[in-house]
C-alpha atoms as a PDB file:
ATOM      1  CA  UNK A   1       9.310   2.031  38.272  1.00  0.00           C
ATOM      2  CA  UNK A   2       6.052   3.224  37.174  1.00  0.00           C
ATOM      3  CA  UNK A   3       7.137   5.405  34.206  1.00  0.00           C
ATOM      4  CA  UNK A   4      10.507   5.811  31.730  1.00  0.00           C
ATOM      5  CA  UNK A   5      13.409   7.623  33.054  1.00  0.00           C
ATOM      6  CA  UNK A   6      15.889   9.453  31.273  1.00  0.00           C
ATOM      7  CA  UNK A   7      18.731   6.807  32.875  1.00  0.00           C
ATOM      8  CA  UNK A   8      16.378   3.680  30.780  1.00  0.00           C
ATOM      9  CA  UNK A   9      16.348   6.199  27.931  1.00  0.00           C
ATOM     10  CA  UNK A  10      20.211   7.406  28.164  1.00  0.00           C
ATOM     11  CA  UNK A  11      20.898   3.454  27.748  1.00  0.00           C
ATOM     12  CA  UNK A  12      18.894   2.002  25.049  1.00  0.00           C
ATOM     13  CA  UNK A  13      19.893   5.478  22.820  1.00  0.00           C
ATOM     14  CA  UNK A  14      23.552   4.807  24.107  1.00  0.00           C
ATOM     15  CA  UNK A  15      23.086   0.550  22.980  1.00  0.00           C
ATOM     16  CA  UNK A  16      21.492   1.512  20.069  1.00  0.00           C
ATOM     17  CA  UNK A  17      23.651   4.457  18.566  1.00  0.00           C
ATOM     18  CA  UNK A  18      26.457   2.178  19.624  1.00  0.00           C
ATOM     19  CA  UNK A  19      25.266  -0.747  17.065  1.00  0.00           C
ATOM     20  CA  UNK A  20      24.591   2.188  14.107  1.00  0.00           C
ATOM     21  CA  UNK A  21      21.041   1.981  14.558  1.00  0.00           C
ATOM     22  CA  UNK A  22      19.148   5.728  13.474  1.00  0.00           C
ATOM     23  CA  UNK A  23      17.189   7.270  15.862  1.00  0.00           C
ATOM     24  CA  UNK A  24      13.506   7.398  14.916  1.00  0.00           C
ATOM     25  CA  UNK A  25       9.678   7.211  15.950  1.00  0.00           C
ATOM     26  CA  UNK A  26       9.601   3.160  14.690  1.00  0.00           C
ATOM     27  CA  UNK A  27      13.223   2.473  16.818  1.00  0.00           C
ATOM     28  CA  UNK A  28      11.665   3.929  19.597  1.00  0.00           C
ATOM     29  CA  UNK A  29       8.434   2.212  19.690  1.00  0.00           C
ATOM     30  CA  UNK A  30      10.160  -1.074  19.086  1.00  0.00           C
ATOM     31  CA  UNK A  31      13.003  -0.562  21.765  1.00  0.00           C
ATOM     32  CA  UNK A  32       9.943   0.479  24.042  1.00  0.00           C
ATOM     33  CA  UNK A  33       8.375  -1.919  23.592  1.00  0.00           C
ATOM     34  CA  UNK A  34       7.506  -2.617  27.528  1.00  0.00           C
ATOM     35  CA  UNK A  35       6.161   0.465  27.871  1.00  0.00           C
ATOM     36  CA  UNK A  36       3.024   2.436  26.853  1.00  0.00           C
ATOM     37  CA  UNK A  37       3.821   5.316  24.002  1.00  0.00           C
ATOM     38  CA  UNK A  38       1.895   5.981  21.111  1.00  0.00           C
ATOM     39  CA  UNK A  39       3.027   7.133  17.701  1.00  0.00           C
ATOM     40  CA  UNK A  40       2.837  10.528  18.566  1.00  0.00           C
ATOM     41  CA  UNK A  41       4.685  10.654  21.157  1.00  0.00           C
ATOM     42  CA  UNK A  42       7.621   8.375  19.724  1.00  0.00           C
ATOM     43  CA  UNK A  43       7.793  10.863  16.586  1.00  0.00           C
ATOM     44  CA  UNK A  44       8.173  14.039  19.292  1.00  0.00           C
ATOM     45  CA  UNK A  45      10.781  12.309  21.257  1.00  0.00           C
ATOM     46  CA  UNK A  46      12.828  11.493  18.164  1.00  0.00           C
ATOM     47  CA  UNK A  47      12.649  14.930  17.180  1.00  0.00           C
ATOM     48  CA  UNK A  48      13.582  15.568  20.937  1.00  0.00           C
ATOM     49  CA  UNK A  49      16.733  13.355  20.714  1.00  0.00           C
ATOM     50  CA  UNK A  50      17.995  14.958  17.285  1.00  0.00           C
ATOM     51  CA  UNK A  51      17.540  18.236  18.272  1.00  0.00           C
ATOM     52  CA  UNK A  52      19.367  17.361  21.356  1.00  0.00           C
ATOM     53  CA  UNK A  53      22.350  16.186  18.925  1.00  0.00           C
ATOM     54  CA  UNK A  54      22.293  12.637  20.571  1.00  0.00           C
ATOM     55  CA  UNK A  55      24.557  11.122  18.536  1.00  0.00           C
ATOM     56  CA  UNK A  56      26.713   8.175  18.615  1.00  0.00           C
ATOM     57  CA  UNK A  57      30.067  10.072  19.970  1.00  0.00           C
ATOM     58  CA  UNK A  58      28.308  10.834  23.069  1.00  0.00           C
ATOM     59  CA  UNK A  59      28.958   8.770  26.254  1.00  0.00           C
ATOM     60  CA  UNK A  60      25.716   7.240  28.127  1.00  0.00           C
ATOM     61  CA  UNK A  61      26.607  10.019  30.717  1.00  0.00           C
ATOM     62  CA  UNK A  62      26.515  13.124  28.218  1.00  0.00           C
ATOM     63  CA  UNK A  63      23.154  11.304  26.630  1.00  0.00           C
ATOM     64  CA  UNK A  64      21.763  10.898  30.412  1.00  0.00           C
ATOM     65  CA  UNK A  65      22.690  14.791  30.861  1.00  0.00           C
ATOM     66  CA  UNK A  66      21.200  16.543  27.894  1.00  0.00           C
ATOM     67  CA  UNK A  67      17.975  14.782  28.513  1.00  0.00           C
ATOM     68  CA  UNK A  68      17.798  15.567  31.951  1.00  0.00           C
ATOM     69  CA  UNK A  69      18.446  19.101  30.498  1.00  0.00           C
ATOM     70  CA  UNK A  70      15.433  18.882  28.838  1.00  0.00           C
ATOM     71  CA  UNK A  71      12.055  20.169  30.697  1.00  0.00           C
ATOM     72  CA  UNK A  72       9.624  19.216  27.549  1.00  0.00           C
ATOM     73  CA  UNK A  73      11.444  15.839  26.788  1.00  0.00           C
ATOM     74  CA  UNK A  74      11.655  15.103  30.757  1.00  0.00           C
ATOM     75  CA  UNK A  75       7.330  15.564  30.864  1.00  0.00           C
ATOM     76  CA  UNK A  76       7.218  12.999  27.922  1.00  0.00           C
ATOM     77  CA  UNK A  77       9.308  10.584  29.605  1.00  0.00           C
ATOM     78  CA  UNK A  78       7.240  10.934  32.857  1.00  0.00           C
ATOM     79  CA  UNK A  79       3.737  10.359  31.191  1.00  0.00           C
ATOM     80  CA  UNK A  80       5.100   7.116  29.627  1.00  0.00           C
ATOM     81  CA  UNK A  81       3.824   4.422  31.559  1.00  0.00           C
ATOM     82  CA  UNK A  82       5.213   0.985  31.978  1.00  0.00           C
ATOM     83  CA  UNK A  83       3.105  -1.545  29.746  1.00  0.00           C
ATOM     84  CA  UNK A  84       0.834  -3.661  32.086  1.00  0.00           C
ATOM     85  CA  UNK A  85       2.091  -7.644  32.702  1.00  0.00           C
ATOM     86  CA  UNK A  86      -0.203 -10.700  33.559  1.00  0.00           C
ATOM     87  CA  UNK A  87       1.474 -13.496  34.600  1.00  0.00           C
ATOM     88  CA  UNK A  88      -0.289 -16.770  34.620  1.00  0.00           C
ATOM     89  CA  UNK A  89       0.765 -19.808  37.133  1.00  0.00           C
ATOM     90  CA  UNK A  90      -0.457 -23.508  35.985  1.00  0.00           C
ATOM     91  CA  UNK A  91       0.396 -26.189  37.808  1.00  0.00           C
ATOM     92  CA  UNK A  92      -0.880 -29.725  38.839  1.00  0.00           C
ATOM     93  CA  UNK A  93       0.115 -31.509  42.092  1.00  0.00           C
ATOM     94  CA  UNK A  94       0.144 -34.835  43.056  1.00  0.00           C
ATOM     95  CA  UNK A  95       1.133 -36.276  46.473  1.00  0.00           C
ATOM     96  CA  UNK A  96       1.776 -34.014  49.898  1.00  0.00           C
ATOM     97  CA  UNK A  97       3.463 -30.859  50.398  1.00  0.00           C
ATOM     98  CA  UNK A  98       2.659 -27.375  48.646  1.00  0.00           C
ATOM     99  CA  UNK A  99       3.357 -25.639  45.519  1.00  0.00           C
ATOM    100  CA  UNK A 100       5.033 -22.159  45.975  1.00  0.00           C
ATOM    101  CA  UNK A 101       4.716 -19.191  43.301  1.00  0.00           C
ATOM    102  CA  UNK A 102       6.877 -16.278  43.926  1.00  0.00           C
ATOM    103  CA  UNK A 103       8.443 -15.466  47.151  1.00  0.00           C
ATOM    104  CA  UNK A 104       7.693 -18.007  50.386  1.00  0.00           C
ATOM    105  CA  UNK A 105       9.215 -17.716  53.700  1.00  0.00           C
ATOM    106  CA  UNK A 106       9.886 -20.171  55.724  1.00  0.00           C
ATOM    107  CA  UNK A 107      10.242 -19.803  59.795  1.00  0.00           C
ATOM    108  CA  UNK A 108      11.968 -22.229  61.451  1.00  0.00           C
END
């Protein structure tokens, strides 16, 4: 998944209303955390969601369906990109045999 989609979205609004937490530009940027969105953008999606009346006697479902409902909020979600990741593999070896990182298949 190379940007946010409203399904990700629907579900951390849905956790989050679900705990009492109030939808705004700082909750957003620290439940999205993995991805790339600047201020900006968080403080336009808030006002997104409220207009939307996402609120906390919604199902994930309804959330899910007035965001999809939602052409402007729908183009924001799509230009949020997923935060690059580096991962880093250390190890030392000693003796015979290999070391395997990540996926290895073996043919017998």
């Amino acid at each position: 998944m190379d940007f946010l989609t409203s399904t990700v979205l629907s579900g951390l609004l849905y956790d989050g209303l679900k705990t009492g937490v109030t939808i705004s530009a700082v909750w957003l940027k620290d439940t999205l955390r993995n991805w790339l969105i600047d201020d900006n953008t968080a403080q336009i999606m808030a006002d997104k969601i409220t207009q939307l009346g996402i609120n906390d006697d919604l199902s994930g479902k309804a959330i899910k369906t007035r965001i999809d409902n939602d052409p402007e909020l729908l183009r924001l979600l799509m230009e949020i990109k997923t935060a690059p990741q580096t991962i880093n593999h250390v190890s030392t070896h000693h003796g015979s045999g290999d070391i395997v990182h990540g996926n290895k298949i073996i043919k017998n």
